[in-house]
PDB file of N, CA and C in Angstrom:
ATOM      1  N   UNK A   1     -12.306  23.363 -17.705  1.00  0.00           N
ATOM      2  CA  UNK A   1     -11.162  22.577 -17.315  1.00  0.00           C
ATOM      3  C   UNK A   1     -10.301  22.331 -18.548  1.00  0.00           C
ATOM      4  N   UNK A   2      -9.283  22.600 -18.035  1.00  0.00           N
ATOM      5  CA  UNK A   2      -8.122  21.798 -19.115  1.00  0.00           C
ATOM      6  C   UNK A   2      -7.204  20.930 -19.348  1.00  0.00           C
ATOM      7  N   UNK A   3      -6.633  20.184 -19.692  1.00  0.00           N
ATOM      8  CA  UNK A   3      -5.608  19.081 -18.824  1.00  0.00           C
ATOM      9  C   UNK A   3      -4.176  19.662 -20.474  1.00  0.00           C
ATOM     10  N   UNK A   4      -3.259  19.641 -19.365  1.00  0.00           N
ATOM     11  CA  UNK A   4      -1.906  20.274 -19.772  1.00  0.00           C
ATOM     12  C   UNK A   4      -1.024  19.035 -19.867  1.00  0.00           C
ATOM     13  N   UNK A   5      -0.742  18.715 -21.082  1.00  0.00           N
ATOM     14  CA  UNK A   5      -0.087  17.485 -21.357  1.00  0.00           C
ATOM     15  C   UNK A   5       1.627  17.354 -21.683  1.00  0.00           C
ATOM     16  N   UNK A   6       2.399  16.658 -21.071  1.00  0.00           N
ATOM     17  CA  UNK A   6       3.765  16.693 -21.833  1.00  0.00           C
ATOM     18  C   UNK A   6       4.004  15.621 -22.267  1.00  0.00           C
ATOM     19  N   UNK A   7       4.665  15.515 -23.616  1.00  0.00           N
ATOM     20  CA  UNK A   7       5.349  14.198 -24.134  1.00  0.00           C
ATOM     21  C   UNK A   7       7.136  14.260 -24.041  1.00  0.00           C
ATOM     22  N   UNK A   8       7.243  13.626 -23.596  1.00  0.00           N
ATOM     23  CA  UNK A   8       9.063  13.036 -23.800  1.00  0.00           C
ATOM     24  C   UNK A   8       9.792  11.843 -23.134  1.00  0.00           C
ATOM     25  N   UNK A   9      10.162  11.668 -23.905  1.00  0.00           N
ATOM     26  CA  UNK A   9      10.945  10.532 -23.477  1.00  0.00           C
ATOM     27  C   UNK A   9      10.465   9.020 -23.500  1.00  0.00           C
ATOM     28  N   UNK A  10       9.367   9.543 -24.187  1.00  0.00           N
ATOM     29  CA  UNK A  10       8.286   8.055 -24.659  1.00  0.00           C
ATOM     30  C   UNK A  10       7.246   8.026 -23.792  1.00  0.00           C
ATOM     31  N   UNK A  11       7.159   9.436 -23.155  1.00  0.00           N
ATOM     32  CA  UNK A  11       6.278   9.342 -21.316  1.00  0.00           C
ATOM     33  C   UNK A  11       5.047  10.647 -21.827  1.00  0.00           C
ATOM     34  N   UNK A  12       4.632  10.552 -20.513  1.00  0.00           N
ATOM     35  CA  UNK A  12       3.594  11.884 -20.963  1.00  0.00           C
ATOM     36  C   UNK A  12       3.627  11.917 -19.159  1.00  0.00           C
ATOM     37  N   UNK A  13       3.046  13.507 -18.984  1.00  0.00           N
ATOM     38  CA  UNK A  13       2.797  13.589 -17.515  1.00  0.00           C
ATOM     39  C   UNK A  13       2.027  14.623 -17.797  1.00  0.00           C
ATOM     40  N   UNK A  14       0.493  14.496 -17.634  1.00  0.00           N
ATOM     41  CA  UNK A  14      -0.824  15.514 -17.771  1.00  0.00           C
ATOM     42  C   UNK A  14      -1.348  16.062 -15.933  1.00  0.00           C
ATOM     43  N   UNK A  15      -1.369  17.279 -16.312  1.00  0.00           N
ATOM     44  CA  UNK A  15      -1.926  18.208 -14.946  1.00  0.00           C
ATOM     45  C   UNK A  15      -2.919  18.874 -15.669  1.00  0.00           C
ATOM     46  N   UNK A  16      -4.020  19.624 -14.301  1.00  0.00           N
ATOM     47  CA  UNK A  16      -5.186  20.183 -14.879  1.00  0.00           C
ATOM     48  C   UNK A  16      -5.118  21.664 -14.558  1.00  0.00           C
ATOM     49  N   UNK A  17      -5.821  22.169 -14.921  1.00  0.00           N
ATOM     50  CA  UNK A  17      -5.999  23.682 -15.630  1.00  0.00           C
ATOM     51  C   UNK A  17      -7.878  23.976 -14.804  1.00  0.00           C
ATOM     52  N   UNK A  18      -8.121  24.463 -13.808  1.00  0.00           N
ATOM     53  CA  UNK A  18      -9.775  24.034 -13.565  1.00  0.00           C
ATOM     54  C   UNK A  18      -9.875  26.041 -13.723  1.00  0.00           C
ATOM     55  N   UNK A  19     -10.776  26.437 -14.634  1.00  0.00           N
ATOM     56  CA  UNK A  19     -11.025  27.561 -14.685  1.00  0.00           C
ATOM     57  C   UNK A  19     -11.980  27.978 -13.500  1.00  0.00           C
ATOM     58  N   UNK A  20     -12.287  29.430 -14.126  1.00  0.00           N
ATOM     59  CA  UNK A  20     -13.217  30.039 -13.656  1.00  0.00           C
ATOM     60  C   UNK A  20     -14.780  29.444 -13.920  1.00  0.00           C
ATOM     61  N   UNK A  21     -15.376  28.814 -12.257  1.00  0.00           N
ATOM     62  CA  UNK A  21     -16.803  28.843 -12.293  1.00  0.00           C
ATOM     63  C   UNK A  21     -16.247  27.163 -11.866  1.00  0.00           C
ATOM     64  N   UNK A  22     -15.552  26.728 -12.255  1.00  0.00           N
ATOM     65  CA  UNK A  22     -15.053  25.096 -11.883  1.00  0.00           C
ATOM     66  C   UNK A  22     -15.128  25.029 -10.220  1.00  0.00           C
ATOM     67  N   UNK A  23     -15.270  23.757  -9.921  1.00  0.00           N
ATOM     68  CA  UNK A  23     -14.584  23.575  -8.552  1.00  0.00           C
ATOM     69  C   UNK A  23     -13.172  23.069  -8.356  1.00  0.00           C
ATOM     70  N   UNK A  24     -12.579  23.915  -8.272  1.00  0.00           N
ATOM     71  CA  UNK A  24     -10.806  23.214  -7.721  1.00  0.00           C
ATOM     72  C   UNK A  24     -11.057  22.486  -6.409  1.00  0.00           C
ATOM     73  N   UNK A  25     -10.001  21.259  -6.548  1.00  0.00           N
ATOM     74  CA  UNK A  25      -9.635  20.506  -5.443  1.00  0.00           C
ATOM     75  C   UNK A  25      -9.637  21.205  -4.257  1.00  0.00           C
ATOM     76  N   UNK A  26     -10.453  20.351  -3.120  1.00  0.00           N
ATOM     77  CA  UNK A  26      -9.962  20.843  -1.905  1.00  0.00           C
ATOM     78  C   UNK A  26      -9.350  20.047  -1.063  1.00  0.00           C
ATOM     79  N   UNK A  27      -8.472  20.409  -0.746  1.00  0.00           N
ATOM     80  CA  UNK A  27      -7.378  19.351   0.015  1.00  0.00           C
ATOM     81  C   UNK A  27      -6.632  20.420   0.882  1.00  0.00           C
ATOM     82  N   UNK A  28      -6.028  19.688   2.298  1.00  0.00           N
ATOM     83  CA  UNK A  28      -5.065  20.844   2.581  1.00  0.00           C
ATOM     84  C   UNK A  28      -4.044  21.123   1.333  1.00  0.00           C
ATOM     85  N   UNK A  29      -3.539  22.573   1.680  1.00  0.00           N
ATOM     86  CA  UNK A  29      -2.449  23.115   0.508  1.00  0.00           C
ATOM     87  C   UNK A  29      -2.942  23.732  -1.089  1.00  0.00           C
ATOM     88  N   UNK A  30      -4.683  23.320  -1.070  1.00  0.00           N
ATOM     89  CA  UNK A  30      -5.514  23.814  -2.148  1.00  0.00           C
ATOM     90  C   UNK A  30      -4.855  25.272  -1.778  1.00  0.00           C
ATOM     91  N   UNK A  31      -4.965  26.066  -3.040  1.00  0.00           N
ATOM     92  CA  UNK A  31      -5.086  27.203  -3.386  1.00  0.00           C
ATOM     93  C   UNK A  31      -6.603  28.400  -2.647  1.00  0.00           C
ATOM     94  N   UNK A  32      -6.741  29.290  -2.461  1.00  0.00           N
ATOM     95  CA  UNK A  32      -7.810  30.611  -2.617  1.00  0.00           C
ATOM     96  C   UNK A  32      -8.647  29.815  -3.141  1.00  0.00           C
ATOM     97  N   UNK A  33      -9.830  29.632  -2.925  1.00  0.00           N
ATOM     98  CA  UNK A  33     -10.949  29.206  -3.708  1.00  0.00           C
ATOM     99  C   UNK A  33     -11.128  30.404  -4.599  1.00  0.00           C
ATOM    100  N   UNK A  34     -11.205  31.341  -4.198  1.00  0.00           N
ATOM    101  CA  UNK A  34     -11.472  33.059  -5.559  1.00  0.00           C
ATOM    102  C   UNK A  34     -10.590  32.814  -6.491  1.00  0.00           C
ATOM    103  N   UNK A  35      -9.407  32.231  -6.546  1.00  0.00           N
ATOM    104  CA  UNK A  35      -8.645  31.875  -7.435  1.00  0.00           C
ATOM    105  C   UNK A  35      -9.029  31.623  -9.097  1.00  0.00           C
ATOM    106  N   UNK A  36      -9.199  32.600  -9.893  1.00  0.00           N
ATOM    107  CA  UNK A  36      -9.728  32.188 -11.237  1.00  0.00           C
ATOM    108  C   UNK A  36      -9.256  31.139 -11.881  1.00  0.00           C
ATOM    109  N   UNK A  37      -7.697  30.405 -11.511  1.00  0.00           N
ATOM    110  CA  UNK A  37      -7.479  29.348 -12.548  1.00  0.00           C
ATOM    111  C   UNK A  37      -6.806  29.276 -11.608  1.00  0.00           C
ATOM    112  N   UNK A  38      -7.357  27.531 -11.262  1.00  0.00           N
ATOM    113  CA  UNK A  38      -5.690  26.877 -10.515  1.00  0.00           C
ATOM    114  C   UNK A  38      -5.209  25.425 -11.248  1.00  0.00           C
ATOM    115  N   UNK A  39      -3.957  25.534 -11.093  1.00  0.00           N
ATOM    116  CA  UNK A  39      -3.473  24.644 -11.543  1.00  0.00           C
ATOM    117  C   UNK A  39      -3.094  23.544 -10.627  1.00  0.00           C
ATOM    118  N   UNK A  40      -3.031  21.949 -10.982  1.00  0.00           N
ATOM    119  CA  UNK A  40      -2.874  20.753 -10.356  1.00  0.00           C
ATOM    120  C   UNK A  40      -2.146  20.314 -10.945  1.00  0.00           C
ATOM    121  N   UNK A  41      -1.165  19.377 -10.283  1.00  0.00           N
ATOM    122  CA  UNK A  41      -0.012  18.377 -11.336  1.00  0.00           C
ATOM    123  C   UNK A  41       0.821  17.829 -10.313  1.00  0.00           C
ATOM    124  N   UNK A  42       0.998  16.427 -10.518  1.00  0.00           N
ATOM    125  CA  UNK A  42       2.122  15.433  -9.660  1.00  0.00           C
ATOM    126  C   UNK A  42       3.490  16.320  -9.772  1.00  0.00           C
ATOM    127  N   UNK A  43       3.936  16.177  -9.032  1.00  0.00           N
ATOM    128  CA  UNK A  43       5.737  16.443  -9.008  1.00  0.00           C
ATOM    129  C   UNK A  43       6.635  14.873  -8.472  1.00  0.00           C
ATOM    130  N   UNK A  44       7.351  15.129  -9.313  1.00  0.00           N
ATOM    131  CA  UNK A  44       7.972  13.912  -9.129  1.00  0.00           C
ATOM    132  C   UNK A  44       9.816  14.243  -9.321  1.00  0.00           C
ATOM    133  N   UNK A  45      10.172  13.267  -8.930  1.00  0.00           N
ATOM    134  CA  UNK A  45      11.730  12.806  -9.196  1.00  0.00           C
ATOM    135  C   UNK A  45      12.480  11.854  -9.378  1.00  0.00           C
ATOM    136  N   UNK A  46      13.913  11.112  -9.665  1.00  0.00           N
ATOM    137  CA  UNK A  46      14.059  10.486 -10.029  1.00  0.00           C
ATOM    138  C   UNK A  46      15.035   9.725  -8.221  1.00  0.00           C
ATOM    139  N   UNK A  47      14.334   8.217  -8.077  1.00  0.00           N
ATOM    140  CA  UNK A  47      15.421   7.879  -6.579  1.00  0.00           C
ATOM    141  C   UNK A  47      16.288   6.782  -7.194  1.00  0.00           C
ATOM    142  N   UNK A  48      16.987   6.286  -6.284  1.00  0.00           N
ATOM    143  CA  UNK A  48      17.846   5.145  -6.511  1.00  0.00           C
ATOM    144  C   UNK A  48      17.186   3.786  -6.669  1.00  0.00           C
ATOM    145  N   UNK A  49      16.586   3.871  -4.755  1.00  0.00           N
ATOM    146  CA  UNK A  49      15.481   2.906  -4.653  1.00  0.00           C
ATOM    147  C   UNK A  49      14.270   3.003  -4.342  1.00  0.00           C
ATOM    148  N   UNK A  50      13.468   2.249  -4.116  1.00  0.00           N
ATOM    149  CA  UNK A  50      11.639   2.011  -4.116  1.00  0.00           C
ATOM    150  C   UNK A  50      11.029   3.195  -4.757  1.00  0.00           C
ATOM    151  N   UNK A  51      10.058   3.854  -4.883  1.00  0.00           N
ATOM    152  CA  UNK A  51       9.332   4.616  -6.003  1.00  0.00           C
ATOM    153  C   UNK A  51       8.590   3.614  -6.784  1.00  0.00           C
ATOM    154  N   UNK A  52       8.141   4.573  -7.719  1.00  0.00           N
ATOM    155  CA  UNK A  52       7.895   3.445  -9.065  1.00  0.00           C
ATOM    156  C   UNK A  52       8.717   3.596 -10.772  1.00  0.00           C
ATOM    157  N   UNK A  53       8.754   2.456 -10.913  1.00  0.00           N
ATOM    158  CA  UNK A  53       9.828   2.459 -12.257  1.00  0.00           C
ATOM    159  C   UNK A  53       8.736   2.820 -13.197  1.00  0.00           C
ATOM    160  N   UNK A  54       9.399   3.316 -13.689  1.00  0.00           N
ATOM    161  CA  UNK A  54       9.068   4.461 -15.555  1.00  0.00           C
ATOM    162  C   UNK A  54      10.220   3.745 -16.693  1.00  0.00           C
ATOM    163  N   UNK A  55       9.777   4.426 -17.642  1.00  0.00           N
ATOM    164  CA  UNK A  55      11.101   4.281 -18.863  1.00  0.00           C
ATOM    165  C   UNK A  55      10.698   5.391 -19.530  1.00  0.00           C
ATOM    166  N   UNK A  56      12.298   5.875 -19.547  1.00  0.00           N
ATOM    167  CA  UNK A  56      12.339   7.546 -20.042  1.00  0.00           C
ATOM    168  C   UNK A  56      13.267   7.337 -21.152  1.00  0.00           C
ATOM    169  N   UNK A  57      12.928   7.069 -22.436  1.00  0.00           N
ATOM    170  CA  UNK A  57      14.015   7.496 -23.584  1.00  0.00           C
ATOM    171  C   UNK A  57      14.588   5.653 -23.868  1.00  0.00           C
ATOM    172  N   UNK A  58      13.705   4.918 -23.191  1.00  0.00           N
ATOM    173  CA  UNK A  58      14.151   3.479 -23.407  1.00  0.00           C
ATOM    174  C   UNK A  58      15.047   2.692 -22.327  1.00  0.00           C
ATOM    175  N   UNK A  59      15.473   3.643 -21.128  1.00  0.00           N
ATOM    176  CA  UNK A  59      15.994   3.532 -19.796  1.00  0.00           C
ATOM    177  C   UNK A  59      14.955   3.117 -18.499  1.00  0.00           C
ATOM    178  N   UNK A  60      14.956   1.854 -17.579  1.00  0.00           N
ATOM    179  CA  UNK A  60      14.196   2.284 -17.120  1.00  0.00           C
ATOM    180  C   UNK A  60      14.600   2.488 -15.678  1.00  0.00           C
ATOM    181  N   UNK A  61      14.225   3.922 -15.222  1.00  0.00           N
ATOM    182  CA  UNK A  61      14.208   4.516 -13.995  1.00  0.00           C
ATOM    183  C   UNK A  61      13.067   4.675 -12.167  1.00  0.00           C
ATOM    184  N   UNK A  62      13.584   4.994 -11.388  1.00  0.00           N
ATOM    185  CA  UNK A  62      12.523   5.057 -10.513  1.00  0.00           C
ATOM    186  C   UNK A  62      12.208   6.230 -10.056  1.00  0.00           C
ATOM    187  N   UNK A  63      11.392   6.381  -9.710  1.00  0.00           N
ATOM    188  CA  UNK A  63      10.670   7.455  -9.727  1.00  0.00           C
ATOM    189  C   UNK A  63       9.570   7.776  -8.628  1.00  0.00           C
ATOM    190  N   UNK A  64       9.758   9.029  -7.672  1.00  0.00           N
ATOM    191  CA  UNK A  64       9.016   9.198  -6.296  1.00  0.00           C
ATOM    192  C   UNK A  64       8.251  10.221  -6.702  1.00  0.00           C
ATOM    193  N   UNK A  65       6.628  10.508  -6.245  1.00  0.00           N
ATOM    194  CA  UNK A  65       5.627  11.268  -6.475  1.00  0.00           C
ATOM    195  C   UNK A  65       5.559  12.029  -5.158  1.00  0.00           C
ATOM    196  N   UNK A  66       5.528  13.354  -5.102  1.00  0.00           N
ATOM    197  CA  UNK A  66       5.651  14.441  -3.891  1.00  0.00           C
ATOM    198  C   UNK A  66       4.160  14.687  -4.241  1.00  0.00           C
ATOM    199  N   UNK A  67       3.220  15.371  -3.063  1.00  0.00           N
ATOM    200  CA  UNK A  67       1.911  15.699  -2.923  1.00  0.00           C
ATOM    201  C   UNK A  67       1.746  16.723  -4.273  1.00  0.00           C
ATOM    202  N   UNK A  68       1.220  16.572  -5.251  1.00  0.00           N
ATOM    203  CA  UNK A  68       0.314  17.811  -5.742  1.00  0.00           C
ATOM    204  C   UNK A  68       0.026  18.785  -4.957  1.00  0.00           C
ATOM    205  N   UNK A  69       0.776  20.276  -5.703  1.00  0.00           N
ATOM    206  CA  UNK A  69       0.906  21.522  -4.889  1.00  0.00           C
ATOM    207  C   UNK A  69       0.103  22.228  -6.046  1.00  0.00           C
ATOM    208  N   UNK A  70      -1.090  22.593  -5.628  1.00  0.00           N
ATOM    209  CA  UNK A  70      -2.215  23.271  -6.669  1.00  0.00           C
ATOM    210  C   UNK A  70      -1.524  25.052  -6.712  1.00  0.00           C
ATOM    211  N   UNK A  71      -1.544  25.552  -7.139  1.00  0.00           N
ATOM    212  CA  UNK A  71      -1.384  27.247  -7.809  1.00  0.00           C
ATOM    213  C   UNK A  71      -2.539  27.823  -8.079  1.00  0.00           C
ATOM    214  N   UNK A  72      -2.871  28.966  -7.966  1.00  0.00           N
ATOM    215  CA  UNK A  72      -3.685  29.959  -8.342  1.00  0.00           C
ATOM    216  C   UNK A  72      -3.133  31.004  -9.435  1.00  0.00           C
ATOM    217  N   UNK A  73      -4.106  31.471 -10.088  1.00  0.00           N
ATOM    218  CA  UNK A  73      -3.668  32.179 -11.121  1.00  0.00           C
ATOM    219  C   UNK A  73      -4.698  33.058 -11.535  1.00  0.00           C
ATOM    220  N   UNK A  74      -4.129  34.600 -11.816  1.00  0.00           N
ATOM    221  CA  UNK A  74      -5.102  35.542 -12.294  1.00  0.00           C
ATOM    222  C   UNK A  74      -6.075  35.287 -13.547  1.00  0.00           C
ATOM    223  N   UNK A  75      -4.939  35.125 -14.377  1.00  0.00           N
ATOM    224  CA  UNK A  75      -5.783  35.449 -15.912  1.00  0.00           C
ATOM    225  C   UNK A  75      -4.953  33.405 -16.679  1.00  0.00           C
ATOM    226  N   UNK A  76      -5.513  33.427 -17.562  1.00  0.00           N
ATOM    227  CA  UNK A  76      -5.374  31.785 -18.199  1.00  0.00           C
ATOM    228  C   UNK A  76      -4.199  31.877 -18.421  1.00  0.00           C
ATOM    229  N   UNK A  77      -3.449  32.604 -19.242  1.00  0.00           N
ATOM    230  CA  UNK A  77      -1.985  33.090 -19.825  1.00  0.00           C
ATOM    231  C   UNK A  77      -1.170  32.251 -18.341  1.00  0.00           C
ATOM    232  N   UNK A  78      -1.272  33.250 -17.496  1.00  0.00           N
ATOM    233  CA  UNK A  78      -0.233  32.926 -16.438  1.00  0.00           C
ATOM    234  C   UNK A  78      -0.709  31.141 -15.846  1.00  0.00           C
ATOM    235  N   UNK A  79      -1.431  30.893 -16.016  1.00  0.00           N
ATOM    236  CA  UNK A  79      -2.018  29.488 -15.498  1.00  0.00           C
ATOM    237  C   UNK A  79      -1.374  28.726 -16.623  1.00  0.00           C
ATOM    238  N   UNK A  80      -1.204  28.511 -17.940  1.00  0.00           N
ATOM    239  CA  UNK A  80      -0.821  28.240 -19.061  1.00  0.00           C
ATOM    240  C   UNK A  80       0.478  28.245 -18.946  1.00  0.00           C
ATOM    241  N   UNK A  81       1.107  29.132 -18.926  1.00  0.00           N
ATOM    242  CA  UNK A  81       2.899  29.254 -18.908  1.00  0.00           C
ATOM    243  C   UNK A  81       3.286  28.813 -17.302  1.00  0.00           C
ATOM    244  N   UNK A  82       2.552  28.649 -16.605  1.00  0.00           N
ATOM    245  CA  UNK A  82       3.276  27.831 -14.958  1.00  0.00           C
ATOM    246  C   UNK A  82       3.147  26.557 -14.851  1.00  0.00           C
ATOM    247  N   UNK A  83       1.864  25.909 -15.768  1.00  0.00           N
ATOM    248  CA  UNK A  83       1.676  24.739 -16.172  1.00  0.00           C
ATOM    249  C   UNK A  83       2.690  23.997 -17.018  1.00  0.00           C
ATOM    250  N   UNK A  84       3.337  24.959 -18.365  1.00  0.00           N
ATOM    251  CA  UNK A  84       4.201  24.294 -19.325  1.00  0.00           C
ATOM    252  C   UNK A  84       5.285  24.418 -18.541  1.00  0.00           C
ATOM    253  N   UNK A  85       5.646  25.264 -17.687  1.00  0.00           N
ATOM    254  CA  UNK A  85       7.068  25.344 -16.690  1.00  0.00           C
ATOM    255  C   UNK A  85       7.341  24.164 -15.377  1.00  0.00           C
ATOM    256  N   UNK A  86       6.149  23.997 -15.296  1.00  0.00           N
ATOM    257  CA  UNK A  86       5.981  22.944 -14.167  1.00  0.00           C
ATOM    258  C   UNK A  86       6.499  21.747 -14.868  1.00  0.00           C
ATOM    259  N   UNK A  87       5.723  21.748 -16.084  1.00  0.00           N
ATOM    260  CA  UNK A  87       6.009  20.194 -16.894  1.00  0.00           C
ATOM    261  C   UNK A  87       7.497  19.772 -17.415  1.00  0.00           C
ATOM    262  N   UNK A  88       7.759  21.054 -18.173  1.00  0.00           N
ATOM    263  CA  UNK A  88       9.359  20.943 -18.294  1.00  0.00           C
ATOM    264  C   UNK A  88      10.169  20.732 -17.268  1.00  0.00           C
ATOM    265  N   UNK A  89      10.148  21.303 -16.386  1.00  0.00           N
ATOM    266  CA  UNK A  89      11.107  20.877 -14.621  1.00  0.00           C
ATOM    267  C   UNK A  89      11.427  19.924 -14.149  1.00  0.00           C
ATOM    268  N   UNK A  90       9.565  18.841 -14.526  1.00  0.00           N
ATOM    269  CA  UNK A  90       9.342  17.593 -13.974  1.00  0.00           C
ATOM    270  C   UNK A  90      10.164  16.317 -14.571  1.00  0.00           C
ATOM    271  N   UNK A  91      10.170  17.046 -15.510  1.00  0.00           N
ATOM    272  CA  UNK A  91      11.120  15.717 -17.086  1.00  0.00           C
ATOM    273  C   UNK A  91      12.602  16.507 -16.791  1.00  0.00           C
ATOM    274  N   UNK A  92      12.943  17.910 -17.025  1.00  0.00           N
ATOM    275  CA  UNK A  92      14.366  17.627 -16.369  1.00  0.00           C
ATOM    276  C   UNK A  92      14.896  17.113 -15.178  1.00  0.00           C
ATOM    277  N   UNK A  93      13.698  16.986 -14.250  1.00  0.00           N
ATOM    278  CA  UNK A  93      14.246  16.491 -12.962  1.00  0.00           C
ATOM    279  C   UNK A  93      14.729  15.022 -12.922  1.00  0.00           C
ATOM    280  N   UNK A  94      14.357  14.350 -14.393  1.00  0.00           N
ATOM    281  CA  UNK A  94      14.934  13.066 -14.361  1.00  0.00           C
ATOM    282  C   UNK A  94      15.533  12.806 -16.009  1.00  0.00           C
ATOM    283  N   UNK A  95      16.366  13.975 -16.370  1.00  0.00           N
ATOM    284  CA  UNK A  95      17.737  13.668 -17.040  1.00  0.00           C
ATOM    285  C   UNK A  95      16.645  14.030 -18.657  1.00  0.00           C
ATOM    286  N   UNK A  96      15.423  14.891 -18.904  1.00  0.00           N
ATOM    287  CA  UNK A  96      15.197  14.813 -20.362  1.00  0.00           C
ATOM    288  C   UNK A  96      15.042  16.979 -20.630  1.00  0.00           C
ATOM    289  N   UNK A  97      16.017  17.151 -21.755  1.00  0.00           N
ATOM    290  CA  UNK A  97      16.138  18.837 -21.673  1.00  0.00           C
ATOM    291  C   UNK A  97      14.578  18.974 -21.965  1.00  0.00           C
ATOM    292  N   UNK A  98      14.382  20.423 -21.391  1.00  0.00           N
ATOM    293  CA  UNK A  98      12.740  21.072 -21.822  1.00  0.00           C
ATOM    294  C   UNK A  98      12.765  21.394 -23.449  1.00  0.00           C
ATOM    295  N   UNK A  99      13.850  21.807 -23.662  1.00  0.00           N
ATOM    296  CA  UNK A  99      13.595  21.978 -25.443  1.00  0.00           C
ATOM    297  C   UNK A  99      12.863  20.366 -25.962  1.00  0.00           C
ATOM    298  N   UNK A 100      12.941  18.962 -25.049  1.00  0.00           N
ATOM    299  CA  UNK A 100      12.077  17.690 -25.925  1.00  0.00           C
ATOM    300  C   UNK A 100      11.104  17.249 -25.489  1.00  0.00           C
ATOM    301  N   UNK A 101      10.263  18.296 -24.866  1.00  0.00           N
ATOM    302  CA  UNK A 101       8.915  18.197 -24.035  1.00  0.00           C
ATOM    303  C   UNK A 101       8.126  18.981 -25.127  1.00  0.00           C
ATOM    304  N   UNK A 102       6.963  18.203 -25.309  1.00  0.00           N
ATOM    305  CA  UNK A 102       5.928  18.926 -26.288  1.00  0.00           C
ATOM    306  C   UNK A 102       4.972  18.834 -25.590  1.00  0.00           C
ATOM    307  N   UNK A 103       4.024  20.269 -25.484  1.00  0.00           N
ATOM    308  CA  UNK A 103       2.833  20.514 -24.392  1.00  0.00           C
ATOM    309  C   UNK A 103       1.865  20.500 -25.483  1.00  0.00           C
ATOM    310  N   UNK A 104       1.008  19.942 -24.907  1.00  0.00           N
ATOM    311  CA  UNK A 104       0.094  20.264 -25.488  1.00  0.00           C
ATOM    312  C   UNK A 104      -1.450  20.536 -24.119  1.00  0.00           C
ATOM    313  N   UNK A 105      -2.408  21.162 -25.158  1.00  0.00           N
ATOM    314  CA  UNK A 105      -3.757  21.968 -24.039  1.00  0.00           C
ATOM    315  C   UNK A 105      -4.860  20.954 -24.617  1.00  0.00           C
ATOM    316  N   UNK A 106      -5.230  20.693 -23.746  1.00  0.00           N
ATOM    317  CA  UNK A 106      -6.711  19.757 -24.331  1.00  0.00           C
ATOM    318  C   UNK A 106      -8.014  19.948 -23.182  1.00  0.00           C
ATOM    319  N   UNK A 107      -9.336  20.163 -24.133  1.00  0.00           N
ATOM    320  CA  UNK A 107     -10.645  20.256 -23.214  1.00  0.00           C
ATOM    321  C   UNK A 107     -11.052  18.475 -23.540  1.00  0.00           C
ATOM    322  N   UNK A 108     -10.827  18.113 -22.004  1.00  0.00           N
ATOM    323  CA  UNK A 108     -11.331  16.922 -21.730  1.00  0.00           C
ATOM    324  C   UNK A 108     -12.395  16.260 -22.533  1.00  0.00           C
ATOM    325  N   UNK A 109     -13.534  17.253 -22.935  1.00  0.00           N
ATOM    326  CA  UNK A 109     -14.253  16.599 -23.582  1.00  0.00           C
ATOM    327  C   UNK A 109     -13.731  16.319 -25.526  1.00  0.00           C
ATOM    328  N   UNK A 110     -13.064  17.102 -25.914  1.00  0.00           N
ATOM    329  CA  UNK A 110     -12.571  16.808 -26.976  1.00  0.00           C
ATOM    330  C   UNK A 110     -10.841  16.518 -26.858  1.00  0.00           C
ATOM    331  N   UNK A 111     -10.964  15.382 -25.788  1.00  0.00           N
ATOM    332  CA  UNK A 111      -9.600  14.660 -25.325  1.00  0.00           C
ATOM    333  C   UNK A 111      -8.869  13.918 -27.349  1.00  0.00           C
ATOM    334  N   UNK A 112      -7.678  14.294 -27.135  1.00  0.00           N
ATOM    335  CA  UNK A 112      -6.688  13.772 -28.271  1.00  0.00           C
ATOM    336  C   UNK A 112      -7.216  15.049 -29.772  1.00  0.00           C
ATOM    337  N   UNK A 113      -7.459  16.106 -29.039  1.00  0.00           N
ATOM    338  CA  UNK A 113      -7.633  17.209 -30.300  1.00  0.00           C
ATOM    339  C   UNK A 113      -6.903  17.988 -29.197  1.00  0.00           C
ATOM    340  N   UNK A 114      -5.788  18.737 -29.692  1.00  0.00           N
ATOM    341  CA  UNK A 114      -5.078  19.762 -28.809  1.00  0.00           C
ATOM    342  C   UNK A 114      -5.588  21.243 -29.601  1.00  0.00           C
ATOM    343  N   UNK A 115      -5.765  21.961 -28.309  1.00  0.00           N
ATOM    344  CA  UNK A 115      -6.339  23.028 -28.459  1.00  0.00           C
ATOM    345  C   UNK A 115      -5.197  24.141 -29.066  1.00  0.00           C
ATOM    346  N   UNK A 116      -4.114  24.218 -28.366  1.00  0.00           N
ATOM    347  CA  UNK A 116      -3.022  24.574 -28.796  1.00  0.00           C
ATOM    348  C   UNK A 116      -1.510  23.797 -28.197  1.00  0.00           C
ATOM    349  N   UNK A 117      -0.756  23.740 -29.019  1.00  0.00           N
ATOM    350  CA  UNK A 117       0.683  23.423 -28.820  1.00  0.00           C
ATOM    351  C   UNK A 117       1.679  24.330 -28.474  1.00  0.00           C
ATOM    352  N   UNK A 118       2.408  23.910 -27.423  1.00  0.00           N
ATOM    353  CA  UNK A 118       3.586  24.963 -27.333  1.00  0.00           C
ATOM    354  C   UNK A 118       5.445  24.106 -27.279  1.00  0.00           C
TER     355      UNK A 118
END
């Protein structure tokens, strides 16, 4: 397992990475169980009213959570780059560019050591 982390805007929004031999979530809308790597992560956006309030950049905004839509993925690479694409989307979807999102990869058990940065 991996958990795929973004920082910006003073925020972080972490999704998981469950490899090969893991059990991925089962929920309706889960992915292929054969699926070698699927990926998990909130999607969210920014509303006018009710949600829940955040503060993005020292602003504070509201914010609605859509179901976690899990992905499947061949090889880690492509699980890795749909994960950092997912994350960037999620922070532009409420006003912060992807160039000020910093990802980082972390194995849960050696949580706050990043495995690699992108």
């Amino acid at each position: 397992m991996l958990l795929v982390r973004g920082h910006a805007g003073g925020t972080a929004l972490t999704g998981t990475i469950f490899e090969r031999g893991e059990e991925p979530p089962t929920y309706r809308g889960a992915p292929n169980e054969a699926a070698p790597y699927v990926w998990v992560c909130d999607e969210f956006y920014q509303v006018e009213s009710g949600g829940s309030a955040t503060e993005i950049d020292g602003e504070t905004i509201r914010v609605a959570f859509d179901t976690p839509m899990p992905r499947g993925f061949d090889t880690r690479d492509q699980a890795l780059e749909a994960a950092t694409e997912h994350i960037q989307t999620q922070f532009a979807r409420v006003g912060v560019a992807t160039d000020e999102v910093r990802i980082e990869v972390i194995k849960p058990d050696e949580e706050g050591e990043p495995e690699e940065a992108a």
